[in-house]
N, C-alpha and C. Protein backbone atom coordinates (compact mmCIF):
# COMPACT_ATOMS: atom_id res chain seq x y z
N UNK A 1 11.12 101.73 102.63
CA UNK A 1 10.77 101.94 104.01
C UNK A 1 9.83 100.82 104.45
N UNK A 2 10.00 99.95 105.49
CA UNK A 2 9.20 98.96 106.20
C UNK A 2 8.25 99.75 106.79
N UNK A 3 7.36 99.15 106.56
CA UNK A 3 5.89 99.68 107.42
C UNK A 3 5.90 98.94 108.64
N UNK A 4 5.81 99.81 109.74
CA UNK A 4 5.48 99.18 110.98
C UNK A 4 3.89 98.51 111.08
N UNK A 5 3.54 97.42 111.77
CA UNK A 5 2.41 96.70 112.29
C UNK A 5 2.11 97.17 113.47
N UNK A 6 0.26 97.11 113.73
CA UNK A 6 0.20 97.72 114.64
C UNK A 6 -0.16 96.38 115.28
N UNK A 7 -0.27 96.12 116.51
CA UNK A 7 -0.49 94.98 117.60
C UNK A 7 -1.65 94.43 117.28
N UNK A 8 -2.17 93.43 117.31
CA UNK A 8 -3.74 93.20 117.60
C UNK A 8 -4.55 93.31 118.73
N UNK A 9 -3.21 93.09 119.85
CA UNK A 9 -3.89 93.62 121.18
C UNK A 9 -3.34 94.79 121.87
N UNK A 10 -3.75 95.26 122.89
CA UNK A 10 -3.06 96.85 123.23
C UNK A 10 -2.81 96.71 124.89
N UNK A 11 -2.11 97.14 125.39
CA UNK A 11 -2.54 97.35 127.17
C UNK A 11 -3.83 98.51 127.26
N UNK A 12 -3.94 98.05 128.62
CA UNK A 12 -4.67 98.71 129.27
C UNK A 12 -4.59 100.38 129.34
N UNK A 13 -3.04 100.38 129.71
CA UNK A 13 -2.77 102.30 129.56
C UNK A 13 -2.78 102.45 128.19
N UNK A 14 -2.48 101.76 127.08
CA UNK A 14 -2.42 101.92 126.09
C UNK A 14 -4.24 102.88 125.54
N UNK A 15 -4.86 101.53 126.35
CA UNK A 15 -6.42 102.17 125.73
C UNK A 15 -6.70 103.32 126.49
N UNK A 16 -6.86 103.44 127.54
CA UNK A 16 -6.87 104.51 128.42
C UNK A 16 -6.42 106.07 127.36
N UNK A 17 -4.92 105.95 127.25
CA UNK A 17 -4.85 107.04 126.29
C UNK A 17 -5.78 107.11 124.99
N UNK A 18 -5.33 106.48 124.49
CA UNK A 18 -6.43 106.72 122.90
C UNK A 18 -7.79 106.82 123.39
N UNK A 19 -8.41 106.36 124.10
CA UNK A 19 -9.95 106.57 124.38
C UNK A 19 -10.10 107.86 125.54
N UNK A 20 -9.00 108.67 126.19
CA UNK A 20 -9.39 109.31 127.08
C UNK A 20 -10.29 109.11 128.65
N UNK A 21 -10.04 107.47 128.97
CA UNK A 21 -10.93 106.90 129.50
C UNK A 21 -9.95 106.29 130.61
N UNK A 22 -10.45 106.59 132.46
CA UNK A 22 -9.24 106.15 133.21
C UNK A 22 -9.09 104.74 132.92
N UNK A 23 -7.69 104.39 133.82
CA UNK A 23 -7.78 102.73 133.80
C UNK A 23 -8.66 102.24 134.65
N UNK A 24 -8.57 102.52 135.80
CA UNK A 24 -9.95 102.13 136.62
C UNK A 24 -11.29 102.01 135.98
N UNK A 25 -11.74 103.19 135.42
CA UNK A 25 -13.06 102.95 134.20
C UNK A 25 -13.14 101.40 133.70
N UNK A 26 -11.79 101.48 132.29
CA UNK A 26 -12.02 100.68 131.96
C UNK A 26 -12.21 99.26 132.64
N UNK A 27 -11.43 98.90 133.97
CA UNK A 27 -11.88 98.13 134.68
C UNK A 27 -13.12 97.97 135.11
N UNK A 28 -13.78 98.99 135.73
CA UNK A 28 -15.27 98.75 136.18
C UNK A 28 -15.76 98.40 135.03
N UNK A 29 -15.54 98.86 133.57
CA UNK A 29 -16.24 98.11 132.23
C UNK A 29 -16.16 97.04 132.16
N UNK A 30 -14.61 96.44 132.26
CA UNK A 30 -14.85 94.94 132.44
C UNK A 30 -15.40 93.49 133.26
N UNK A 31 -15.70 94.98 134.93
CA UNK A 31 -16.26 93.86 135.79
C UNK A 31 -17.56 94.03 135.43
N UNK A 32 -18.25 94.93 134.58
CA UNK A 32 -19.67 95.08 134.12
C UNK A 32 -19.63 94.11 132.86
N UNK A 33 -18.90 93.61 132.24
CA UNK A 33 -19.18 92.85 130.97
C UNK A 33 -19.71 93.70 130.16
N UNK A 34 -18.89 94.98 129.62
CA UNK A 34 -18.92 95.83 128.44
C UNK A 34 -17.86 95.57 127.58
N UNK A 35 -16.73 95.33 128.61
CA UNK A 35 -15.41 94.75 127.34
C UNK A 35 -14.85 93.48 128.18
N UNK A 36 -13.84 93.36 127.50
CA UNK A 36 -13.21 91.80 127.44
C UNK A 36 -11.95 92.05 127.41
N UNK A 37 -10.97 91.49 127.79
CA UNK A 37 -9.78 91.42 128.04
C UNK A 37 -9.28 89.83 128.17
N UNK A 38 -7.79 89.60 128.00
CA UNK A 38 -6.95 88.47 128.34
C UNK A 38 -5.91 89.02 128.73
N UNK A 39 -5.44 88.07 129.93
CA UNK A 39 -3.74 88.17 130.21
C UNK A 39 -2.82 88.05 129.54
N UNK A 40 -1.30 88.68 129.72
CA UNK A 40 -0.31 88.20 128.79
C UNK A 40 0.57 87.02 129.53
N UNK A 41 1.68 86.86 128.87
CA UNK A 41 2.69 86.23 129.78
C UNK A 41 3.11 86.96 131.21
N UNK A 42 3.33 87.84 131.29
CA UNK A 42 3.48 88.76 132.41
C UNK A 42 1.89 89.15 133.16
N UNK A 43 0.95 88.95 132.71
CA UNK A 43 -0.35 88.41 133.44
C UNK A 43 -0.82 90.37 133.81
N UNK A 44 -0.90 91.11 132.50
CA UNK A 44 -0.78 91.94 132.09
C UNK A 44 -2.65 92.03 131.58
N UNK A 45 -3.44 93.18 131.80
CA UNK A 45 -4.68 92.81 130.53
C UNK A 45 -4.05 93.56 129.86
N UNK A 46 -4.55 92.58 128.47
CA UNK A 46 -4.41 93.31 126.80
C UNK A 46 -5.91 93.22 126.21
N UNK A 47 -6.18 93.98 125.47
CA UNK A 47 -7.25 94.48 124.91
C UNK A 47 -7.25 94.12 123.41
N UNK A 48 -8.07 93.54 122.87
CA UNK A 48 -8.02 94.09 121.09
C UNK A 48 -8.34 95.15 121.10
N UNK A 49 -7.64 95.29 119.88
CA UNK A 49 -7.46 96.42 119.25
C UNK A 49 -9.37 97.36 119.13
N UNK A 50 -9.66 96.47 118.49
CA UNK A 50 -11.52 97.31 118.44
C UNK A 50 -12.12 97.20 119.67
N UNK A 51 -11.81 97.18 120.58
CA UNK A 51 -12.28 97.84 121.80
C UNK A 51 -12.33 99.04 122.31
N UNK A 52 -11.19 100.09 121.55
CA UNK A 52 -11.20 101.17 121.60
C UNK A 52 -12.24 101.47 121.11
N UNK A 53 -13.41 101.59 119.74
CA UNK A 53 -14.08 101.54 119.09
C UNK A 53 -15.23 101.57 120.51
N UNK A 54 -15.53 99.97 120.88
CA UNK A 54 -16.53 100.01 122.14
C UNK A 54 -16.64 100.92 123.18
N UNK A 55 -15.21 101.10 123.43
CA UNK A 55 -15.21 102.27 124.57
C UNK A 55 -16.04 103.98 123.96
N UNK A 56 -15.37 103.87 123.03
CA UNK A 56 -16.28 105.43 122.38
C UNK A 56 -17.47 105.34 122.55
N UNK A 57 -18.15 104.28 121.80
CA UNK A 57 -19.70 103.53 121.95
C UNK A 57 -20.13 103.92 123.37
N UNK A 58 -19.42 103.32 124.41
CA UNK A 58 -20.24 103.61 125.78
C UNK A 58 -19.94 104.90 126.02
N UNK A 59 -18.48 105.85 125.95
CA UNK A 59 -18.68 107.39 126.01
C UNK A 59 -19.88 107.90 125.35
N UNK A 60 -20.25 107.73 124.37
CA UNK A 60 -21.06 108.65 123.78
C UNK A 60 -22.95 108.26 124.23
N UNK A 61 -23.06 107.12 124.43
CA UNK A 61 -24.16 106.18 125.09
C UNK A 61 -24.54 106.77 126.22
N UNK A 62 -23.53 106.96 127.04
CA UNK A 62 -23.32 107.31 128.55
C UNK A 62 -23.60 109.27 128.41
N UNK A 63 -23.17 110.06 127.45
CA UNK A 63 -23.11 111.43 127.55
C UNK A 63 -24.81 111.43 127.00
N UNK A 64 -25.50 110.76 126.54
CA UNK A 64 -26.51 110.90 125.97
C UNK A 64 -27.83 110.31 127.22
N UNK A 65 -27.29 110.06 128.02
CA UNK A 65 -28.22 109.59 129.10
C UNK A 65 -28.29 107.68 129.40
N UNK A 66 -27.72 107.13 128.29
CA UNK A 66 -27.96 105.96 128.64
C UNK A 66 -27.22 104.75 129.86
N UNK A 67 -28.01 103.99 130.55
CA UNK A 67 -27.38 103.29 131.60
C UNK A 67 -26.06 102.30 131.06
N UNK A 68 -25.14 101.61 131.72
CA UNK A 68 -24.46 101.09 131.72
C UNK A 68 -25.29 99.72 131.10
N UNK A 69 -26.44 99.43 132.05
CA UNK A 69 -27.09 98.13 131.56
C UNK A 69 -27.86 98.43 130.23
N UNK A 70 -28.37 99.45 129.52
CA UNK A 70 -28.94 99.64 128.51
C UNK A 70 -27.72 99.66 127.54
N UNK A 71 -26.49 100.29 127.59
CA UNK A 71 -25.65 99.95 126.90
C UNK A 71 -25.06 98.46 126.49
N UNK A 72 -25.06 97.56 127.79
CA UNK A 72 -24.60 96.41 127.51
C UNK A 72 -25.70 95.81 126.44
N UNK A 73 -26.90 95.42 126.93
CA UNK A 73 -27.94 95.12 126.06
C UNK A 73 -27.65 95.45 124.61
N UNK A 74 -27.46 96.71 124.12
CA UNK A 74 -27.13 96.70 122.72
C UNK A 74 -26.03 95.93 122.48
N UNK A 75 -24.65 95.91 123.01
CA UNK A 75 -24.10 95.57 122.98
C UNK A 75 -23.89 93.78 122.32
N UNK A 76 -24.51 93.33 123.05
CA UNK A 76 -25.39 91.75 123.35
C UNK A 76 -25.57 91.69 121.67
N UNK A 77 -26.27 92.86 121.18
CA UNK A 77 -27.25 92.33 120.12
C UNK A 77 -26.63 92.95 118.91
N UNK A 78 -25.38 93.51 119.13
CA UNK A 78 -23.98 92.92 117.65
C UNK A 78 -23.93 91.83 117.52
N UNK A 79 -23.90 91.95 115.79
CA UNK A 79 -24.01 90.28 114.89
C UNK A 79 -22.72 89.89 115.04
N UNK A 80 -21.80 90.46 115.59
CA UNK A 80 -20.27 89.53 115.97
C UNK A 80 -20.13 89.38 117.28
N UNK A 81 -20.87 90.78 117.92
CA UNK A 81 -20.55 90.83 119.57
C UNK A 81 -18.69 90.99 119.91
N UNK A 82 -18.27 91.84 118.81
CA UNK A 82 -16.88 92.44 118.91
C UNK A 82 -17.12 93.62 118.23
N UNK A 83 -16.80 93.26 117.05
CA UNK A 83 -16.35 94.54 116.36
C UNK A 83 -17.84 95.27 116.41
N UNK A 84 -17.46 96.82 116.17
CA UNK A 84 -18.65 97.64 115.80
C UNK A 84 -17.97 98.33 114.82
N UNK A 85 -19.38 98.19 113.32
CA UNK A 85 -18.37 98.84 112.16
C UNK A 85 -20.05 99.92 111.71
N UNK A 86 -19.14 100.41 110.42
CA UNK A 86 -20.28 101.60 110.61
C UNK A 86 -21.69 101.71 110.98
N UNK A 87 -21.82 100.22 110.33
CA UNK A 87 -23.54 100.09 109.67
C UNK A 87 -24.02 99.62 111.14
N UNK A 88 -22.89 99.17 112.18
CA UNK A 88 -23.70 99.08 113.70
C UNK A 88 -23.80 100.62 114.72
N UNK A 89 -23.22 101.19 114.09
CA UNK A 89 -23.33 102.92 114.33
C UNK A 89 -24.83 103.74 114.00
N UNK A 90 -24.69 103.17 113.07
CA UNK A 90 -25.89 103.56 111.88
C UNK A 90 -27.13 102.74 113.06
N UNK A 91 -27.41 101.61 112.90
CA UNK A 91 -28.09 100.83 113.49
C UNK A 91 -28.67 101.43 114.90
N UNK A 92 -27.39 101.66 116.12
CA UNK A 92 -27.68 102.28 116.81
C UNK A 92 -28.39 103.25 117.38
N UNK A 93 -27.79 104.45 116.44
CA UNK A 93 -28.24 105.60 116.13
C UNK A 93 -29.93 105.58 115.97
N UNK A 94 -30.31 104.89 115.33
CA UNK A 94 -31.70 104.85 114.70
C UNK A 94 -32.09 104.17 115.43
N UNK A 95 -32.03 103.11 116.57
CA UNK A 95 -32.92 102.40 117.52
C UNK A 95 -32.62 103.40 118.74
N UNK A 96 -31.62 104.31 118.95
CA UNK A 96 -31.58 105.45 120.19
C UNK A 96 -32.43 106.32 119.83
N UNK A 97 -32.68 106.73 118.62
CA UNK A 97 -32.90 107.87 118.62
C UNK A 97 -34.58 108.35 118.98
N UNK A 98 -35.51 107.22 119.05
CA UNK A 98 -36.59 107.13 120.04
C UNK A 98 -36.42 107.50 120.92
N UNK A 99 -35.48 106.94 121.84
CA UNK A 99 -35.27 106.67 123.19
C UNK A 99 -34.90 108.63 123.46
N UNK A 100 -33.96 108.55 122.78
CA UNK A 100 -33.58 109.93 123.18
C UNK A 100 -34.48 111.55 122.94
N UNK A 101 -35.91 111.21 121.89
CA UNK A 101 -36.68 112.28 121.31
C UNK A 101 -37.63 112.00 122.80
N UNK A 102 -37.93 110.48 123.45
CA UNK A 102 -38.62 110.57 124.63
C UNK A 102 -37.74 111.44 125.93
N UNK A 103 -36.58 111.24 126.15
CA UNK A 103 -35.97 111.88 126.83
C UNK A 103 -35.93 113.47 127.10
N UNK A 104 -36.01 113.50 125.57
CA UNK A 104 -35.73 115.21 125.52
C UNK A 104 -37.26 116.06 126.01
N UNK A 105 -38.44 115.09 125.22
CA UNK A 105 -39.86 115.54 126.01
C UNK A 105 -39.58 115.37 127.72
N UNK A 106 -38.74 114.35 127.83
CA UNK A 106 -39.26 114.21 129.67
C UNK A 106 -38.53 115.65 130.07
N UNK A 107 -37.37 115.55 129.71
CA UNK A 107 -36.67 116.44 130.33
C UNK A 107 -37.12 118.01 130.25
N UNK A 108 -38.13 118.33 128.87
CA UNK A 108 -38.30 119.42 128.74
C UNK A 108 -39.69 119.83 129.55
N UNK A 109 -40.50 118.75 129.98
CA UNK A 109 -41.60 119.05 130.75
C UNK A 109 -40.79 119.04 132.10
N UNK A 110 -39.63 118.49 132.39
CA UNK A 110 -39.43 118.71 133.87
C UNK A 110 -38.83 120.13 134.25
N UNK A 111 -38.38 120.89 132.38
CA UNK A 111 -37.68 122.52 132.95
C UNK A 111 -38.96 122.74 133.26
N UNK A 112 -40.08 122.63 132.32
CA UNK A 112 -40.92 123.83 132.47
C UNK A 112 -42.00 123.46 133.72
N UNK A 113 -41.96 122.72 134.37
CA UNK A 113 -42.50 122.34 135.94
C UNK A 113 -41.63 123.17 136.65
N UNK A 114 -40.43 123.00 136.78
CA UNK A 114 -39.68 123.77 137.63
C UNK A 114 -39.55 125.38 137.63
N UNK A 115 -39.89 125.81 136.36
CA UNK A 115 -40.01 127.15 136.13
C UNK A 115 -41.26 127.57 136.81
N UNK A 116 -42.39 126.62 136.49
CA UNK A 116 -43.50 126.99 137.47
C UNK A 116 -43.93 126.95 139.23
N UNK A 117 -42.27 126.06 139.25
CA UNK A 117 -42.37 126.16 140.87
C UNK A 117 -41.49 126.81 141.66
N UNK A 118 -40.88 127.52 140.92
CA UNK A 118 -39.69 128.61 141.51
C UNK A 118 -40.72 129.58 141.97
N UNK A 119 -40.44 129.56 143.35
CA UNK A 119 -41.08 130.99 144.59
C UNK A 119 -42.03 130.14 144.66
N UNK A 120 -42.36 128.99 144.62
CA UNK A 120 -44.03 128.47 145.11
C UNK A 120 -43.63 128.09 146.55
N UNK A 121 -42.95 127.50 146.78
CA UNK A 121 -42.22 127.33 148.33
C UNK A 121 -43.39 126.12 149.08
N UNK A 122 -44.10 125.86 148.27
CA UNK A 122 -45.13 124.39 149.05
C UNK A 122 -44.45 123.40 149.07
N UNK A 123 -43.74 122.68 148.81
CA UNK A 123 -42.47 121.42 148.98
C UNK A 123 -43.95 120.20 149.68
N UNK A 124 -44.83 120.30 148.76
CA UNK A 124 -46.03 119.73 149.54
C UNK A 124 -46.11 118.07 148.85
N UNK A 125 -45.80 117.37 149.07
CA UNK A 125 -45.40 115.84 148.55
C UNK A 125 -47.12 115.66 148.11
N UNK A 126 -48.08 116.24 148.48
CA UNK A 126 -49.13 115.70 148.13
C UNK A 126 -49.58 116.77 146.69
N UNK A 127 -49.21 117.74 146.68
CA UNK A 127 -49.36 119.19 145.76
C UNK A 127 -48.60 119.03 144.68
N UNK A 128 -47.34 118.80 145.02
CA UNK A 128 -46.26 119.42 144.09
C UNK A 128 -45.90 118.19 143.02
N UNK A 129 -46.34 119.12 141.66
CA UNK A 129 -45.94 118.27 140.43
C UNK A 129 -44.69 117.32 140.09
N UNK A 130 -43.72 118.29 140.58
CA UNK A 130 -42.45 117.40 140.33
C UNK A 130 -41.78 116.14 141.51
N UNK A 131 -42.26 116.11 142.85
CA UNK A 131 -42.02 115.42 143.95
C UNK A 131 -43.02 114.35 143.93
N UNK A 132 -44.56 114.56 143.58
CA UNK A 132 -45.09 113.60 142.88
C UNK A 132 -46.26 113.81 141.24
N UNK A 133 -45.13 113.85 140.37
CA UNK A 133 -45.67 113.94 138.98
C UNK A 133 -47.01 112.88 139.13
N UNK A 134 -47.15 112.12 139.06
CA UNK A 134 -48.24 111.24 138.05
C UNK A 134 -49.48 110.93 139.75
N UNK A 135 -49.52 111.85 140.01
CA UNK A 135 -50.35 111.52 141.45
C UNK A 135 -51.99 112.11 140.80
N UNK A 136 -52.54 110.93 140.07
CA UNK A 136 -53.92 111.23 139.74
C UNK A 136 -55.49 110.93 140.58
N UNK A 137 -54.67 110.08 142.12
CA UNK A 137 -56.03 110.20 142.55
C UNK A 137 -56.06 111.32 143.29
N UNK A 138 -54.86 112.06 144.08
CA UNK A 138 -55.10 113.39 144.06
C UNK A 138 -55.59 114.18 143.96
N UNK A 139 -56.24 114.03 142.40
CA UNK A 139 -57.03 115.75 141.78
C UNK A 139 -58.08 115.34 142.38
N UNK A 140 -58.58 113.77 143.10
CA UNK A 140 -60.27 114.01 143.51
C UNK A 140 -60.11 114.10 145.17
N UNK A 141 -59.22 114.65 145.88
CA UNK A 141 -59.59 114.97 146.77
C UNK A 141 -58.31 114.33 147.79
N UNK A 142 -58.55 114.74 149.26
CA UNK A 142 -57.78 114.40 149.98
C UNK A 142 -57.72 112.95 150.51
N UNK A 143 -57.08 111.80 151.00
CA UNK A 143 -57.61 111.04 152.01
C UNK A 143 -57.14 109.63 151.16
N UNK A 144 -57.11 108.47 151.57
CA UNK A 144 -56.75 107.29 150.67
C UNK A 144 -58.19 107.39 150.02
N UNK A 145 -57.76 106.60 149.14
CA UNK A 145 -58.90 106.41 147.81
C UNK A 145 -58.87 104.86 146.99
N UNK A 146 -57.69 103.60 147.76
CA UNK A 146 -57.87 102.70 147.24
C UNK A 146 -58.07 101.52 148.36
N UNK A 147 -58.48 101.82 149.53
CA UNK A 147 -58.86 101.48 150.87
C UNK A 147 -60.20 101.10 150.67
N UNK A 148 -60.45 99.66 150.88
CA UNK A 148 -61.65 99.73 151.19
C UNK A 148 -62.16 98.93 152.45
N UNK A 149 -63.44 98.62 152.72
CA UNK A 149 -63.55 98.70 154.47
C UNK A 149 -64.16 97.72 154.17
């Protein structure tokens, strides 16, 4: 039995299916410089093959909170700047996973603000914790406080 070869490059619908990802997507990826593409003779994009690979990378990047531009950045700083193989998984993982233990604090002080402002009904931009969190000249009083005459 001959073993079939698989392509080195793929179409566009091609990736789309295997990654679950529209074609349009993957376009806006490429006008963002997340992936790369070439034309064929028929002026077709084809994809390598480990781009599917990248595309997962930004699904899972993207479900975890991260920007398009924070994704590229890692991206950038693969030692081939193509392939991603385990040990850049690995890599990843362990330089996100800061990012994401800060996230989970932000996010968990912003339930429990909101739990404390359900029925408060002040929507007071000068009062209210979550409309302005970090408002510390505030606690001394009303009136500007970095005005001077």
């Amino acid at each position: 039995m001959q073993k079939t070869l698989t392509p080195d490059w793929i179409s566009v619908g091609l990736l789309s299916e295997r990654t679950g990802v529209a074609v349009s997507a993957l376009h806006f990826y490429e006008r963002k410089g997340l992936i790369k593409s070439q034309r064929n003779n028929a002026n077709h994009r084809q994809y390598p093959k480990h781009v599917i690979r990248i595309v997962s990378l930004i699904q899972v990047a993207q479900r975890t909170g991260f920007s398009l531009e924070e994704i590229l950045l890692e991206l950038d700083e693969l030692p081939n700047h193509t392939r991603i193989t385990l040990e850049d998984w690995e890599a990843l993982g362990l330089r996100w996973q800061a990012e994401l233990d800060r996230k989970i604090v932000q996010l968990t002080e912003l339930k429990n603000m909101m739990s404390d402002c359900i029925g408060c009904g002040c929507l007071s931009l000068e009062r209210c914790k979550l409309l302005n969190p970090y408002d510390e000249l505030g606690e001394i009083g009303a009136g500007p406080r970095l005005m001077t005459e």
